[in-house]
N, C-alpha and C. Protein backbone atom coordinates (compact mmCIF):
# COMPACT_ATOMS: atom_id res chain seq x y z
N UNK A 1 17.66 4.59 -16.62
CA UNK A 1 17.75 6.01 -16.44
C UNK A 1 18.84 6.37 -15.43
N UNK A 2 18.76 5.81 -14.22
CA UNK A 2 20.12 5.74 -13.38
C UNK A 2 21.53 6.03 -14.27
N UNK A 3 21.52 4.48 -14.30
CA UNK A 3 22.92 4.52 -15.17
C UNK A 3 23.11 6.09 -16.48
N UNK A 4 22.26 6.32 -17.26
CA UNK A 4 22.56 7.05 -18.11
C UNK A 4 23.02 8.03 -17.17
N UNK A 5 22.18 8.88 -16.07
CA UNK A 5 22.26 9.49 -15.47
C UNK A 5 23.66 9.87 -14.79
N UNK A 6 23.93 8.83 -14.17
CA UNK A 6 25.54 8.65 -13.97
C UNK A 6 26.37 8.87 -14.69
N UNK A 7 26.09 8.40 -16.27
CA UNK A 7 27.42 8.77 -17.55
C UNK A 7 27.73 9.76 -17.18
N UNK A 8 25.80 10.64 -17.59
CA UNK A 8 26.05 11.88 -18.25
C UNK A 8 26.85 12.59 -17.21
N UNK A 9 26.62 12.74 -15.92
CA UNK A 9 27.29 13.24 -14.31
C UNK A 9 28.77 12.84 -14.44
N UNK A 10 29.22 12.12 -15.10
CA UNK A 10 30.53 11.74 -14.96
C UNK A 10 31.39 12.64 -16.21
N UNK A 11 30.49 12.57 -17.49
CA UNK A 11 30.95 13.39 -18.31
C UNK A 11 30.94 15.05 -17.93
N UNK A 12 30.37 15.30 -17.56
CA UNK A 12 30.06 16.51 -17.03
C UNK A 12 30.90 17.13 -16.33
N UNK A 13 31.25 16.38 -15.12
CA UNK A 13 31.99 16.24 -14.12
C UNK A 13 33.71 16.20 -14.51
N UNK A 14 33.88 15.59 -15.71
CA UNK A 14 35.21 14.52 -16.27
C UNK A 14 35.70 13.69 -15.30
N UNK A 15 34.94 13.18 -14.76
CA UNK A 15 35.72 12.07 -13.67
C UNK A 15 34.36 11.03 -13.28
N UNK A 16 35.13 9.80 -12.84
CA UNK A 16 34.39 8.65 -12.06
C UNK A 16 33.35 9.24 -11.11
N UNK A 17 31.95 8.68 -11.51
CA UNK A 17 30.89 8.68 -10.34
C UNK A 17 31.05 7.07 -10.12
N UNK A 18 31.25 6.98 -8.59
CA UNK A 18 31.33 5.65 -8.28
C UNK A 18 29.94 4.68 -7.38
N UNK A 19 29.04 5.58 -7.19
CA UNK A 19 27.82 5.29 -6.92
C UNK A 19 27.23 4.19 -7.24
N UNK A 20 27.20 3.35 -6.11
CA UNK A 20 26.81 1.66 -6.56
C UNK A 20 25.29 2.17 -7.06
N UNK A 21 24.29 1.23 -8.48
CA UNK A 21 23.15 1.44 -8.58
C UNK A 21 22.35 -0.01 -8.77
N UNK A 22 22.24 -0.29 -7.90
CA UNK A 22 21.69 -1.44 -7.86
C UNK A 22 20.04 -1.80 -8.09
N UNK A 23 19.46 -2.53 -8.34
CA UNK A 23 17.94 -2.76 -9.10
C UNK A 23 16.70 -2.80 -7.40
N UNK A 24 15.85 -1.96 -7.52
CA UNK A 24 15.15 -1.47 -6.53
C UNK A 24 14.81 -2.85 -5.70
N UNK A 25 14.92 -3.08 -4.36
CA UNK A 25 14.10 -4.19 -3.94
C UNK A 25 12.94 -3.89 -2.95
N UNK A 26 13.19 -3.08 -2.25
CA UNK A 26 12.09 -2.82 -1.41
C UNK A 26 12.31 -1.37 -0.78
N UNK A 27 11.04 -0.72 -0.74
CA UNK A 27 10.28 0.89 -0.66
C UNK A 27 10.61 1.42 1.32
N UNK A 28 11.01 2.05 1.45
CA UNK A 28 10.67 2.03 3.11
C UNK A 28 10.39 3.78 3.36
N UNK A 29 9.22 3.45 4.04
CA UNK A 29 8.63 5.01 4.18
C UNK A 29 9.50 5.54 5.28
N UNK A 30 9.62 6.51 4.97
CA UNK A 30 10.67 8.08 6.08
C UNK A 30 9.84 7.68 7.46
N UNK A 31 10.12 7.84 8.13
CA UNK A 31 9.74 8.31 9.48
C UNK A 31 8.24 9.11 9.84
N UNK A 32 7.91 9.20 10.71
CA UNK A 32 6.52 9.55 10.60
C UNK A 32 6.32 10.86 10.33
N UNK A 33 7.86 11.56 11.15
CA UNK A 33 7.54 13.11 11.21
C UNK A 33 8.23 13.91 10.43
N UNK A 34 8.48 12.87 9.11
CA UNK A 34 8.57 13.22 7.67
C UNK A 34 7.58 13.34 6.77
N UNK A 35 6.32 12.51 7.20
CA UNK A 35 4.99 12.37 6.15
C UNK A 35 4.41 13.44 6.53
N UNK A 36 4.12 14.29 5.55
CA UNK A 36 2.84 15.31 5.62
C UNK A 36 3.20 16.10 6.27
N UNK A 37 5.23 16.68 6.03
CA UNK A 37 5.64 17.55 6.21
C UNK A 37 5.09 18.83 6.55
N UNK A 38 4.59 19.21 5.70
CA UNK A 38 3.78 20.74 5.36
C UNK A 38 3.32 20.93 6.16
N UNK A 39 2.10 19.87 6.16
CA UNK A 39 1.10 19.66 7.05
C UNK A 39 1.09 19.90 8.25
N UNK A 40 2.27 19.16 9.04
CA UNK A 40 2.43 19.02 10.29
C UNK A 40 2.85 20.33 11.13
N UNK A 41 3.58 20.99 9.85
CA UNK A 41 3.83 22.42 10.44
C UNK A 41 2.57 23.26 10.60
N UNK A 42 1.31 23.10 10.62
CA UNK A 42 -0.08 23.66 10.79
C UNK A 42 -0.52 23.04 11.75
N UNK A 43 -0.89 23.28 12.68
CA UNK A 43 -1.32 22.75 13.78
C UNK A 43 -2.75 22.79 13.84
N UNK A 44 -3.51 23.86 13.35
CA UNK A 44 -4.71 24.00 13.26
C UNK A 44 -5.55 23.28 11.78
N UNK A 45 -4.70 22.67 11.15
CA UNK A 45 -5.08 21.24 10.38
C UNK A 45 -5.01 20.09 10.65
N UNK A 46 -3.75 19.81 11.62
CA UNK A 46 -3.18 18.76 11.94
C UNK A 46 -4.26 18.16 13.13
N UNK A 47 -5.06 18.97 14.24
CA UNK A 47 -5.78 18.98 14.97
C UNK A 47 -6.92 18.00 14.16
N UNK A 48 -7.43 18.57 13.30
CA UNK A 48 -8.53 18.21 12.47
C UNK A 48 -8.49 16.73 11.94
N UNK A 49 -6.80 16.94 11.50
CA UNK A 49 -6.79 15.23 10.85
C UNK A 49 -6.26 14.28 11.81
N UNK A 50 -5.77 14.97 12.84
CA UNK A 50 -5.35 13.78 14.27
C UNK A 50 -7.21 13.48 14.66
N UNK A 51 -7.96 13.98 14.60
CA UNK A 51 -9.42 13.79 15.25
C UNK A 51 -10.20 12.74 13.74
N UNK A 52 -9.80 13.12 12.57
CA UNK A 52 -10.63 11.72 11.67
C UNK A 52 -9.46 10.40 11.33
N UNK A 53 -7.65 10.66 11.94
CA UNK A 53 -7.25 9.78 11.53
C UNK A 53 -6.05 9.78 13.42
N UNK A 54 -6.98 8.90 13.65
CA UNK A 54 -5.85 8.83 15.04
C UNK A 54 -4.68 7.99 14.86
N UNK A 55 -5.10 7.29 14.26
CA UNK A 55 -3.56 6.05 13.35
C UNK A 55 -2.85 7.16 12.64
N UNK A 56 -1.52 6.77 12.87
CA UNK A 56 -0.53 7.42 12.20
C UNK A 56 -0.87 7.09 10.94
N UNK A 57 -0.41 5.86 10.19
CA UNK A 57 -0.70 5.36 9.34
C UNK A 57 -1.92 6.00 8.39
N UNK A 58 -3.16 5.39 8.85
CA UNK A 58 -4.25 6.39 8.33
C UNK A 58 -3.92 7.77 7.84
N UNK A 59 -2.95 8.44 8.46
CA UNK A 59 -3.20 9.83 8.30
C UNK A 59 -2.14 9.82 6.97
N UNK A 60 -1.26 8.70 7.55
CA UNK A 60 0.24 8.82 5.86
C UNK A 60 -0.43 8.37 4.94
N UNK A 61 -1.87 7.36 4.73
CA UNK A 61 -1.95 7.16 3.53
C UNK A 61 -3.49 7.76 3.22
N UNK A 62 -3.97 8.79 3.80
CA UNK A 62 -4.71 9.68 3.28
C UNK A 62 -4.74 10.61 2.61
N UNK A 63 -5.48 10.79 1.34
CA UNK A 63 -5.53 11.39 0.33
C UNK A 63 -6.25 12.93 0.23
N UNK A 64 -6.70 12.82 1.36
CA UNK A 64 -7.21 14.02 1.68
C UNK A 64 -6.17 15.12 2.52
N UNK A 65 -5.42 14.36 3.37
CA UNK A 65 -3.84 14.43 4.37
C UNK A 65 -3.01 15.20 2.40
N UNK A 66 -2.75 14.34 2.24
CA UNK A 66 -1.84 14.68 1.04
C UNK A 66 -2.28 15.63 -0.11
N UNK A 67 -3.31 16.02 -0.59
CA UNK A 67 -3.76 17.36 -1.20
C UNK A 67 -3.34 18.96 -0.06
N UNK A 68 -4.32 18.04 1.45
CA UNK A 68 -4.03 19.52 2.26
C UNK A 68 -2.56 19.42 2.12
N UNK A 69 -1.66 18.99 2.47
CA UNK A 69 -0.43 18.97 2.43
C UNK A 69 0.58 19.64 1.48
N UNK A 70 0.09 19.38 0.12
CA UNK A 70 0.69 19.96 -1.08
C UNK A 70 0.02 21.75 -1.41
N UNK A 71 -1.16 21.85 -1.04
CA UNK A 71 -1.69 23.63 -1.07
C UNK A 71 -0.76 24.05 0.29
N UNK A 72 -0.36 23.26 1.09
CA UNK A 72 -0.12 23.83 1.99
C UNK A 72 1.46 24.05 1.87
N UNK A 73 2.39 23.31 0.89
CA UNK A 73 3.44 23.45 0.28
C UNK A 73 3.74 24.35 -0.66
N UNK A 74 2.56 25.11 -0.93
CA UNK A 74 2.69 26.22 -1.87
C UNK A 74 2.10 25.48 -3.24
N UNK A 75 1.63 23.96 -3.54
CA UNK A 75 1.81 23.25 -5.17
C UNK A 75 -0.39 24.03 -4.86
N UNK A 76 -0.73 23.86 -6.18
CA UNK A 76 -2.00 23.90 -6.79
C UNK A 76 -2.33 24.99 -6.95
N UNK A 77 -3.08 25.22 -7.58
CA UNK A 77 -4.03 26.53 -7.72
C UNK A 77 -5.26 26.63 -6.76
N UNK A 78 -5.83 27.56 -6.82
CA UNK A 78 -6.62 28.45 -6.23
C UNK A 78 -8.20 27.88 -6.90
N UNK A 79 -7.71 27.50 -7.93
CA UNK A 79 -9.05 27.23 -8.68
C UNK A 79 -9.21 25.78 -8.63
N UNK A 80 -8.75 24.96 -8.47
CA UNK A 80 -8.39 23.64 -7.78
C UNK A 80 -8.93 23.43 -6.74
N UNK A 81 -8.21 24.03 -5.79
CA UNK A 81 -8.95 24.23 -4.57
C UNK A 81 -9.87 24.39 -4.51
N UNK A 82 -10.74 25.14 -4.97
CA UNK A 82 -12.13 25.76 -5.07
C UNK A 82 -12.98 24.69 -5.31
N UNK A 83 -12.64 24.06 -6.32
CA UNK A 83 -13.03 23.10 -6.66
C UNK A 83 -13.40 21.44 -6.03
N UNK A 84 -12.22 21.33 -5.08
CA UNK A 84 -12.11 20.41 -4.21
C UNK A 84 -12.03 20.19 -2.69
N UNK A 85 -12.22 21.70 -2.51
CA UNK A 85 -11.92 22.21 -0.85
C UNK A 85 -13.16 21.47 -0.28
N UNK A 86 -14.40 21.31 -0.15
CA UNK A 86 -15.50 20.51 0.72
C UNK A 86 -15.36 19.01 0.45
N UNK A 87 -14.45 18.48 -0.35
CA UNK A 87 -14.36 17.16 -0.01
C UNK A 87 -13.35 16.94 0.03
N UNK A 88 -12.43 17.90 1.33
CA UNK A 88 -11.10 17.50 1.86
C UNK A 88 -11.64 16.42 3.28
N UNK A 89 -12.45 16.99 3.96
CA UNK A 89 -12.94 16.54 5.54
C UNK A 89 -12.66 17.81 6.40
N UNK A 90 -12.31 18.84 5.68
CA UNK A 90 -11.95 19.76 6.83
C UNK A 90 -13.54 20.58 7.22
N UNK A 91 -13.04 21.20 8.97
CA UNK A 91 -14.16 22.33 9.11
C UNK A 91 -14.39 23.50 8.29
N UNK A 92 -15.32 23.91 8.32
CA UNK A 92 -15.56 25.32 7.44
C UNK A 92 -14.48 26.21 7.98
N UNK A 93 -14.03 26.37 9.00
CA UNK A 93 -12.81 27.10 9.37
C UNK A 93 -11.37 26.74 8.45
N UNK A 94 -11.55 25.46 9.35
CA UNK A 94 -10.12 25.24 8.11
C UNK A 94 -9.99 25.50 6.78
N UNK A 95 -11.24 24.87 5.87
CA UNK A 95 -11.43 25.26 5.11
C UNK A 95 -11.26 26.55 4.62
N UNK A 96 -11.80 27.81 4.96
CA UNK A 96 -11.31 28.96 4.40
C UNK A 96 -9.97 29.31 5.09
N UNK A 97 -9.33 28.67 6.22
CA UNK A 97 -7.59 28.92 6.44
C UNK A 97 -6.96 28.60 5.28
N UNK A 98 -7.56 27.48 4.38
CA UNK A 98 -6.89 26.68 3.62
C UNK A 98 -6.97 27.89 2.23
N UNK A 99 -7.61 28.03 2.01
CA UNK A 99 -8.89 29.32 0.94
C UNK A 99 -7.15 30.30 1.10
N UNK A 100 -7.39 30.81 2.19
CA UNK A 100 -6.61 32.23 2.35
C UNK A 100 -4.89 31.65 2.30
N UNK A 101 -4.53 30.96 2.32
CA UNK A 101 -3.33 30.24 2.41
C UNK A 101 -3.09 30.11 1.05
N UNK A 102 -4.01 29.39 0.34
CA UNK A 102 -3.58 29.52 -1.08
C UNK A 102 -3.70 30.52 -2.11
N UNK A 103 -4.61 31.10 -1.56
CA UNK A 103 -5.18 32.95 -2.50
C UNK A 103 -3.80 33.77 -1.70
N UNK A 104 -3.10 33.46 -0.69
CA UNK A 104 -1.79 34.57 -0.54
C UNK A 104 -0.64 34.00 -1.29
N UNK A 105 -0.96 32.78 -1.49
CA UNK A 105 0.54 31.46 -2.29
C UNK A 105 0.56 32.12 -3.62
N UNK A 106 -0.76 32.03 -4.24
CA UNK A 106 -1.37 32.62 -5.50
C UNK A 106 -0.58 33.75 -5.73
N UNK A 107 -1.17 34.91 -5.44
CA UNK A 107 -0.71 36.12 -5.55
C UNK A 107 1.07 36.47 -5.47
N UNK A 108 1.97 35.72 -4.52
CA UNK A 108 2.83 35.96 -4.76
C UNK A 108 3.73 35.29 -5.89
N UNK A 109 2.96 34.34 -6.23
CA UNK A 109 3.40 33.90 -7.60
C UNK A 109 3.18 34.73 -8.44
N UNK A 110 2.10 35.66 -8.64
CA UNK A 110 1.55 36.23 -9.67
C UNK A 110 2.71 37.34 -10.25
N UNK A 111 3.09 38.00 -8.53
CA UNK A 111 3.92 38.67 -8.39
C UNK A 111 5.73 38.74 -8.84
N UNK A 112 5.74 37.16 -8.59
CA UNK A 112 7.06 36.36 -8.47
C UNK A 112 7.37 35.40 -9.46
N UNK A 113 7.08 35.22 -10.67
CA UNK A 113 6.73 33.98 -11.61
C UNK A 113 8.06 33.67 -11.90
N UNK A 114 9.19 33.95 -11.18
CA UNK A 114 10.24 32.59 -11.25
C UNK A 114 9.98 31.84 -10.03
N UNK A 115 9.14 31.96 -9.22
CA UNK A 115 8.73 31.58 -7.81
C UNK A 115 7.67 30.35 -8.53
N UNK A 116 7.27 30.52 -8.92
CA UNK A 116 5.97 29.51 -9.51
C UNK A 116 6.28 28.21 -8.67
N UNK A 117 5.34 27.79 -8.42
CA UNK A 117 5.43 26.27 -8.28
C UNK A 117 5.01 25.25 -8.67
N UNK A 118 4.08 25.52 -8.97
CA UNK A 118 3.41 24.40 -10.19
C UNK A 118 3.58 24.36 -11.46
């Protein structure tokens, strides 16, 4: 896919993409205060998941970290949420921060549907 990718960019382009693409060898995660971007910009979540995941780590490869993270990026629905909001780990507070965060994400999509995100 690379390579095709490159043709097609070169045809496109009419000129040389010279972009070495070499065969994947090993994964290296961003920096810490790259994971759970979104997230981290909430402080009144971040509180919550620094208190069930004091390891950095823990918190990058939590799955509960990474849902809040993505409603909190604007991605899912409302009805999703609903659905899955009491078995994030959050407080009933957060919880409906989380509620009202995505019912205002919602609506301006509704409003905005080249905005969509999902």
């Amino acid at each position: 896919m690379a390579l095709e990718t490159r043709d097609r960019e070169a045809a496109r382009v009419k000129g040389q993409i010279t972009t070495e693409i070499v065969p994947f060898s090993r994964f290296y995660l961003a920096e810490d205060y790259h994971q759970k971007y979104w997230l981290r910009q909430k402080p009144e979540f971040m509180q919550e998941f620094d208190a069930i995941y004091p390891n950095s780590d823990d918190l990058i490869a939590s799955t509960s970290a990474a849902r809040v993270n993505g409603y909190v990026a604007g991605h899912g629905s409302l009805e999703t949420l609903q659905d899955e909001v009491d078995h994030l780990g959050l407080s009933p507070e957060a919880r409906q921060k989380l509620l009202e965060i995505v019912q205002k994400s919602s609506r301006k999509e509704s409003t905005t549907p080249w905005l969509a995100l999902d």
